[in-house]
Protein backbone atom coordinates (compact mmCIF):
# COMPACT_ATOMS: atom_id res chain seq x y z
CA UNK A 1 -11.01 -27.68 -7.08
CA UNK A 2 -7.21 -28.87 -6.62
CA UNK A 3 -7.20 -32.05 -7.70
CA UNK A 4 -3.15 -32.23 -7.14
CA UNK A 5 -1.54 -32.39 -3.81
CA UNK A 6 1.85 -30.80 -2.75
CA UNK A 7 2.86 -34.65 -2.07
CA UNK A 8 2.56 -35.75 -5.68
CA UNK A 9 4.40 -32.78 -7.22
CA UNK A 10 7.01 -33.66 -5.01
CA UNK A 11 6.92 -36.75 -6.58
CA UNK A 12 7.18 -34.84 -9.84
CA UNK A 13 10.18 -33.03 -8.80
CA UNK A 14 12.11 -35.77 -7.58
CA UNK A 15 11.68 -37.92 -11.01
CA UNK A 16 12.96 -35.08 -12.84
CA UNK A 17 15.96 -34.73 -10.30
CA UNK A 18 16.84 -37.92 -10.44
CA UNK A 19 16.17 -39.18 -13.69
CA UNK A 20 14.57 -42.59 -12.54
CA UNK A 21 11.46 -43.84 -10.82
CA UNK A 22 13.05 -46.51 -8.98
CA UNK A 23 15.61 -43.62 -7.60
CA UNK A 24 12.76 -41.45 -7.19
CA UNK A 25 10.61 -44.40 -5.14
CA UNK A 26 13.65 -45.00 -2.91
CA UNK A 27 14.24 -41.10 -1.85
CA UNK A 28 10.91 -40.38 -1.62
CA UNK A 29 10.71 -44.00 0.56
CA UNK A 30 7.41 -45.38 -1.38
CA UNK A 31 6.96 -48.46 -3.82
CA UNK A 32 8.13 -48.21 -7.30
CA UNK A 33 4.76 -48.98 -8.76
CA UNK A 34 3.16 -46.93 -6.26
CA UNK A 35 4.96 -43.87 -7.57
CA UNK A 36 4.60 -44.71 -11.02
CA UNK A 37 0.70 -44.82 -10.51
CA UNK A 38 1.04 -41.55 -9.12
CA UNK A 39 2.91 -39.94 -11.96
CA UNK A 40 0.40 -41.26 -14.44
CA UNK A 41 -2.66 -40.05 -12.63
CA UNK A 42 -0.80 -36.14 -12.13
CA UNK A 43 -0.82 -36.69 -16.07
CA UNK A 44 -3.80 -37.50 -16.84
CA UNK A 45 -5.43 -34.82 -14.46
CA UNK A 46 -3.08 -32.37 -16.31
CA UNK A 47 -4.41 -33.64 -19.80
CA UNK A 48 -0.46 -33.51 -21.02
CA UNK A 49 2.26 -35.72 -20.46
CA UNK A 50 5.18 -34.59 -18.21
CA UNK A 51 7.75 -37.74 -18.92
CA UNK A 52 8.45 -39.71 -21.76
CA UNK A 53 9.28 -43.17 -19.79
CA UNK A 54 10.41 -46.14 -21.41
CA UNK A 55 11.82 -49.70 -20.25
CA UNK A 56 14.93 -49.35 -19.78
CA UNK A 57 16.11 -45.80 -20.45
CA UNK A 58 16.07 -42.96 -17.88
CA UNK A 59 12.98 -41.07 -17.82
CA UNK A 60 13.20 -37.55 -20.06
CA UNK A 61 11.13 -34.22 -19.85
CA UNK A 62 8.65 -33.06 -21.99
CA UNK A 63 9.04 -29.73 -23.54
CA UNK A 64 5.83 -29.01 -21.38
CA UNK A 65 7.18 -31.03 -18.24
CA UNK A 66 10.35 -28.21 -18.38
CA UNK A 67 7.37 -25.56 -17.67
CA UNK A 68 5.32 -27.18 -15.70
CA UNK A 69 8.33 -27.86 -13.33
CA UNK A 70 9.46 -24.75 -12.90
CA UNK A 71 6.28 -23.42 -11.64
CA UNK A 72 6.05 -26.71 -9.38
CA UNK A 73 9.52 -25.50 -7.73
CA UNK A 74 7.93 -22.56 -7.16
CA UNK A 75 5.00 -23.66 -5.70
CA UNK A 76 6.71 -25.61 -3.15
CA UNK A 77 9.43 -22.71 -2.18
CA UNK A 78 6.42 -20.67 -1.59
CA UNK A 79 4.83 -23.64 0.85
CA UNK A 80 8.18 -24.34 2.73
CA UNK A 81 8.74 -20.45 3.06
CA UNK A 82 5.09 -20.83 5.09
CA UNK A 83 5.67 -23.52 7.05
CA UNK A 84 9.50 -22.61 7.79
CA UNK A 85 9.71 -18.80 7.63
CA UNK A 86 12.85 -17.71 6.68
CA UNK A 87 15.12 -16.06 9.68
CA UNK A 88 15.22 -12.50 7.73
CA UNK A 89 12.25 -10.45 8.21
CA UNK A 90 10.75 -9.39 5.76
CA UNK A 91 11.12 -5.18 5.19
CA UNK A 92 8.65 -3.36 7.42
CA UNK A 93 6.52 -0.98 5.41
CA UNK A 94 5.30 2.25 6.01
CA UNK A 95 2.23 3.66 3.86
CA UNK A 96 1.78 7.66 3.45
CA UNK A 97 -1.15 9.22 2.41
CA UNK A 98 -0.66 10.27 -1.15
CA UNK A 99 -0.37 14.24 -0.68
CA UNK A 100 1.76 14.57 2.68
CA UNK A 101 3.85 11.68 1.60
CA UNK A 102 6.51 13.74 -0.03
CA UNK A 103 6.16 16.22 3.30
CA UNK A 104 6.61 13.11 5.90
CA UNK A 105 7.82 10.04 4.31
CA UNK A 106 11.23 10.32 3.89
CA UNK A 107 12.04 12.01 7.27
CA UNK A 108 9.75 8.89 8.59
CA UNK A 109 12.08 6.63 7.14
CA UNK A 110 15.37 8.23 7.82
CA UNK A 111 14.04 8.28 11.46
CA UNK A 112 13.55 4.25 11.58
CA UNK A 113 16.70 3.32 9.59
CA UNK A 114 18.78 5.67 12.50
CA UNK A 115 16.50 4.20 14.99
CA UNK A 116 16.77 0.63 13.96
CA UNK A 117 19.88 0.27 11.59
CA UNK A 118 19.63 -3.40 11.44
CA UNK A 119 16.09 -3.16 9.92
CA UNK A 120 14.85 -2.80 6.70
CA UNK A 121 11.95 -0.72 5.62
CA UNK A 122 10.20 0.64 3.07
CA UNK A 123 8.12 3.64 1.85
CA UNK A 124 4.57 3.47 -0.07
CA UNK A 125 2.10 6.38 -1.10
CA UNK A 126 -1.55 5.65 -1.47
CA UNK A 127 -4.83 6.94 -1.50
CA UNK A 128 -7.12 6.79 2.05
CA UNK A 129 -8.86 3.98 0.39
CA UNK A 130 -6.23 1.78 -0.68
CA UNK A 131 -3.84 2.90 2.26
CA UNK A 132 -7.03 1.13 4.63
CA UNK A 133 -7.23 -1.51 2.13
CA UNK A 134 -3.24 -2.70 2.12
CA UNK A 135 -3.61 -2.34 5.96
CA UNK A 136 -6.26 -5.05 6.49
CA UNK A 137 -4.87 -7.33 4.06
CA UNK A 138 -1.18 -6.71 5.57
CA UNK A 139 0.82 -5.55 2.65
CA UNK A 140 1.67 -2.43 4.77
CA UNK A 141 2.04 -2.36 8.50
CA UNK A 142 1.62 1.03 8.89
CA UNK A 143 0.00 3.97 7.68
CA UNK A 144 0.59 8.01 8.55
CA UNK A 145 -2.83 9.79 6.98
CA UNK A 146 -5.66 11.60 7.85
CA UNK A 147 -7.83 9.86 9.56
CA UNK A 148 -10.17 9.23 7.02
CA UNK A 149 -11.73 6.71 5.96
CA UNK A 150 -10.56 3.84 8.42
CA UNK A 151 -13.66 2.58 9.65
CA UNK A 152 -13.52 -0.96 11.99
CA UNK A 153 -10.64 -2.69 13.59
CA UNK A 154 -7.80 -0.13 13.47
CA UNK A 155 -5.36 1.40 16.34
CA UNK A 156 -4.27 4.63 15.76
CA UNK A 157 -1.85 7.12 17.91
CA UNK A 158 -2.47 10.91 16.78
CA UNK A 159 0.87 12.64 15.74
CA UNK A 160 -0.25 16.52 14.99
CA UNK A 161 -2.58 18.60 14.38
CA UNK A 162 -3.36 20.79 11.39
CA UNK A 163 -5.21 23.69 9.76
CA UNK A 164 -5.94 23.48 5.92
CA UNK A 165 -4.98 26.46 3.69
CA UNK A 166 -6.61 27.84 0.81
CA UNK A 167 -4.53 28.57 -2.50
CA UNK A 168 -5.39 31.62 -4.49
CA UNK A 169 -4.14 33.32 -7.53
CA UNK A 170 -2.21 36.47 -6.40
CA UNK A 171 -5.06 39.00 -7.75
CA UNK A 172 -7.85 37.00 -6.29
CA UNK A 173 -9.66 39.69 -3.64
CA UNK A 174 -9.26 37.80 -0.50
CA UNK A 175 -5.37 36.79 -1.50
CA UNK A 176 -4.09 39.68 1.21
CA UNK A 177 -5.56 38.61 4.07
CA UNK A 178 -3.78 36.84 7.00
CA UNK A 179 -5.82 34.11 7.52
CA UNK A 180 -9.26 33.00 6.08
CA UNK A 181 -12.38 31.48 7.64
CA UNK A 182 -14.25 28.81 5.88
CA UNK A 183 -17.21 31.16 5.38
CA UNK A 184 -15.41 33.70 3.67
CA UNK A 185 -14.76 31.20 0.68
CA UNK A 186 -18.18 29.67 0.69
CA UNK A 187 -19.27 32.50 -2.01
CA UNK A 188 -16.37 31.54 -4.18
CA UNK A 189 -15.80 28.30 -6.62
CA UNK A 190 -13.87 25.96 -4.75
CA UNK A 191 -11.52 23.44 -5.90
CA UNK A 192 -11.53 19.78 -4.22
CA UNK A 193 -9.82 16.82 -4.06
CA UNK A 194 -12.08 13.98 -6.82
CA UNK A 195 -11.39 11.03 -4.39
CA UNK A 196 -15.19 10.18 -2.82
CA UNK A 197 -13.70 9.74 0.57
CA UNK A 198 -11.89 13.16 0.43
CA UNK A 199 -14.59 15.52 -0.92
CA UNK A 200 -17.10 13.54 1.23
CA UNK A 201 -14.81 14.91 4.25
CA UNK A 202 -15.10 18.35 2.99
CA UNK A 203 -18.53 18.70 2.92
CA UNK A 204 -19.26 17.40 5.83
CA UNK A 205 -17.17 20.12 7.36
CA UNK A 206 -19.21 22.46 5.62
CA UNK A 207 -22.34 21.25 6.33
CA UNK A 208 -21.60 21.30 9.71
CA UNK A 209 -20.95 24.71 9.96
CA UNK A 210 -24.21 25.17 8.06
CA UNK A 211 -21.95 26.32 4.66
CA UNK A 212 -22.63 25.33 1.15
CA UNK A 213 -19.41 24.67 -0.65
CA UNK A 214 -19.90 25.54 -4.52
CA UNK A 215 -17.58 22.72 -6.40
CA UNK A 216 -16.17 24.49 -9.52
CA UNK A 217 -13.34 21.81 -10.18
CA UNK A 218 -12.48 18.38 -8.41
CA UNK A 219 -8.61 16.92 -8.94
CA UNK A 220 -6.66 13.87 -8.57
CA UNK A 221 -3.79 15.47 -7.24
CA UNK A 222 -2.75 18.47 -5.23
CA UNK A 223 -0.20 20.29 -8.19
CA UNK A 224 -3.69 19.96 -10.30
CA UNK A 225 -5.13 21.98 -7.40
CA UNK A 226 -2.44 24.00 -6.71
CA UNK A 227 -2.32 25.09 -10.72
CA UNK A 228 -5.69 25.71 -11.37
CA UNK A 229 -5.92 28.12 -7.93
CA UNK A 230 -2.67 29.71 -9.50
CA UNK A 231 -4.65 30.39 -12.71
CA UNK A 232 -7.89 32.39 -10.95
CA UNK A 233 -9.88 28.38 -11.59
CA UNK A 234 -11.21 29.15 -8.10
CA UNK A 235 -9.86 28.71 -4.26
CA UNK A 236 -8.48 24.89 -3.69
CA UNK A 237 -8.78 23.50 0.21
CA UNK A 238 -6.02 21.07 1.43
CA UNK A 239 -4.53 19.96 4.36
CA UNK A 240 -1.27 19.53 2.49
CA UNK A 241 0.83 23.21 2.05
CA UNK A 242 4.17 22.15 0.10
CA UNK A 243 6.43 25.10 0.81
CA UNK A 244 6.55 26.57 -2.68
CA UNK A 245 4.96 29.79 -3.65
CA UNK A 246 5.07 28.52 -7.25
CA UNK A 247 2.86 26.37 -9.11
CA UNK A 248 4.26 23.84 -11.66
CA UNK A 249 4.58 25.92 -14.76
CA UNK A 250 6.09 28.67 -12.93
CA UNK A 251 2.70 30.61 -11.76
CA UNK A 252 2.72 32.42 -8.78
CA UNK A 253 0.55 31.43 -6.28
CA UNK A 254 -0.34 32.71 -2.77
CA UNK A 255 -0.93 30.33 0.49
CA UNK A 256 -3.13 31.58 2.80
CA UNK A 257 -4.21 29.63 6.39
CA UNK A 258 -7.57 28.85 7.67
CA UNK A 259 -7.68 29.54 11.17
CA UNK A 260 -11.68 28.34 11.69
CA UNK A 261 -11.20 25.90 14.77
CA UNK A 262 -14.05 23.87 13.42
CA UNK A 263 -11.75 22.80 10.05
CA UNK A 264 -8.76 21.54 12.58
CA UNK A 265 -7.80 17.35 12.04
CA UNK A 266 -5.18 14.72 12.88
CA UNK A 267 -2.03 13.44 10.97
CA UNK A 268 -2.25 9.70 13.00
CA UNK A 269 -0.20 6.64 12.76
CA UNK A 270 -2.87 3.23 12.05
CA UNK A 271 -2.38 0.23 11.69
CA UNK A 272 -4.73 -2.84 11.87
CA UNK A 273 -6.03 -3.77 15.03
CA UNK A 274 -5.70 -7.24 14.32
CA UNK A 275 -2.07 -6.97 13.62
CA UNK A 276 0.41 -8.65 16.26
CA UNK A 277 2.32 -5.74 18.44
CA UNK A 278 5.52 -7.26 19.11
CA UNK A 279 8.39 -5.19 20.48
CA UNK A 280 10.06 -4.75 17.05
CA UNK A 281 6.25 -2.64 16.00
CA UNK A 282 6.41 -1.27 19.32
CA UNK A 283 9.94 0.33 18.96
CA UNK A 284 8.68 1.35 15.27
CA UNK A 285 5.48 3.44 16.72
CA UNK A 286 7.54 4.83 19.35
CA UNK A 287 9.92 6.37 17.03
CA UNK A 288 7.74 7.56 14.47
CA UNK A 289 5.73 9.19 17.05
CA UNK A 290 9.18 11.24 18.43
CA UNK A 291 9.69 11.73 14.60
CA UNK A 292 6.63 13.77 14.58
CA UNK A 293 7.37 15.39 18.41
């Protein structure tokens, strides 16, 4: 319980400003006693004395009081920022999901500062969990992911398409074909993605097509994937297909599609469905949905 009120540490604040609690009483417009009643019970709820106040001589700080009155500015910038919101907006910020983020965020972003030059926005990568997480809470206003994992009160506009690929080492047997169906790698270790909501996806696209997915490594990240594929540690499955045909210590490392129909999902823009849609988010959406044209 907050046994303080933002009232009385402005009483604080303007005793230490001014140096005196008949000054004090008079800007603040209360009695004299009145405000040295106050001041004694914000001690004694503190259990430490803030001023040293004596008959006669202005009022000093205690070596405590200094702290103590810097986090009480603080506290009351933050309150005024609520009630009076400064003019400047505050940056509009885009999440990514984690693994196409270095594919789409920064052509997002160069998009909206063109589009919008007297914005300011800002880039952040997460997983599908904590991307639908910061959205609901409002640290981000908008997110480009799969959509998965966004259960409840989100809007969402679809922006493309995609296929996942399968990475193989060069001499694995099925690294010459064209394109792969998900039942050709069934009978070979697979490599997935660790994250619950991500491997949960996965087999639930194998299921469906009546497939049992043998798991021979999971991994936080796609290089992990892409590296252990590179190194004959089975075939990884992603969505994500950076353009290099080289793993991170140099192995090489073949790409090949999936063209089953079945394994087909959306890149979408969400946001929270609770959110406000003013025509500054409007304008956003609309670009980042040409962005993706």
């Amino acid at each position: 319980m907050l046994y303080n009120t933002l009232r009385q540490y402005e009483y604080l604040i303007a005793v230490a400003e001014l140096g005196s609690l008949t000054e004090a009483a008079r800007h603040l417009n209360v009695s004299q006693p009145s405000l040295s009643v106050a001041i004694t019970r914000i001690e004694e709820r503190l259990g430490r004395p803030v001023f040293v106040r004596r008959k006669g001589a202005p009022v000093e700080i205690t070596p405590y009081g200094h702290g103590l009155l810097a986090k009480v500015q603080a506290l009351l910038a933050q309150a005024r920022d609520i009630e009076n919101p400064p003019d400047t907006a505050p940056p509009f910020v885009v999440g990514c999901f984690e693994d196409i983020a270095p594919l789409y965020l920064a052509e997002a972003l160069g998009a909206l500062r063109c589009a919008l030059p007297g914005e300011t926005f800002r880039g952040v990568e997460a997983r599908f969990s904590d991307l639908a997480a910061d959205l609901r809470q409002g640290r981000i206003d908008v997110a480009i992911s799969y959509d998965v994992g966004f259960e409840g009160r989100f809007a969402r506009r679809v922006l493309k398409e995609v296929l996942p690929v399968a990475f193989l080492s060069p001499d694995h047997p099925l690294a010459r074909k064209a394109s792969l169906e998900l039942g050709e790698l069934a009978a070979h270790p697979l490599i997935f993605f660790s994250e619950e909501l991500s491997e949960g996806f996965m087999n639930r696209l194998f299921q469906a097509m009546r497939l049992s997915a043998t798991v021979g490594h999971r991994v936080k990240s796609l290089e992990m994937m892409r590296s252990l594929a590179a190194h004959g540690a089975g075939v990884g499955i992603s969505y994500s297909c950076p353009p290099s045909s080289l793993c991170y210590d140099g192995r090489p490392l073949v790409t090949v599609p999936i063209s089953t129909p079945q394994a087909a999902t959306e890149i979408a823009l969400i946001w929270s469905g609770l959110r406000e849609e003013g025509a500054r988010f409007r304008q956003v959406v609309a670009t980042l949905e040409g962005a993706f044209a």
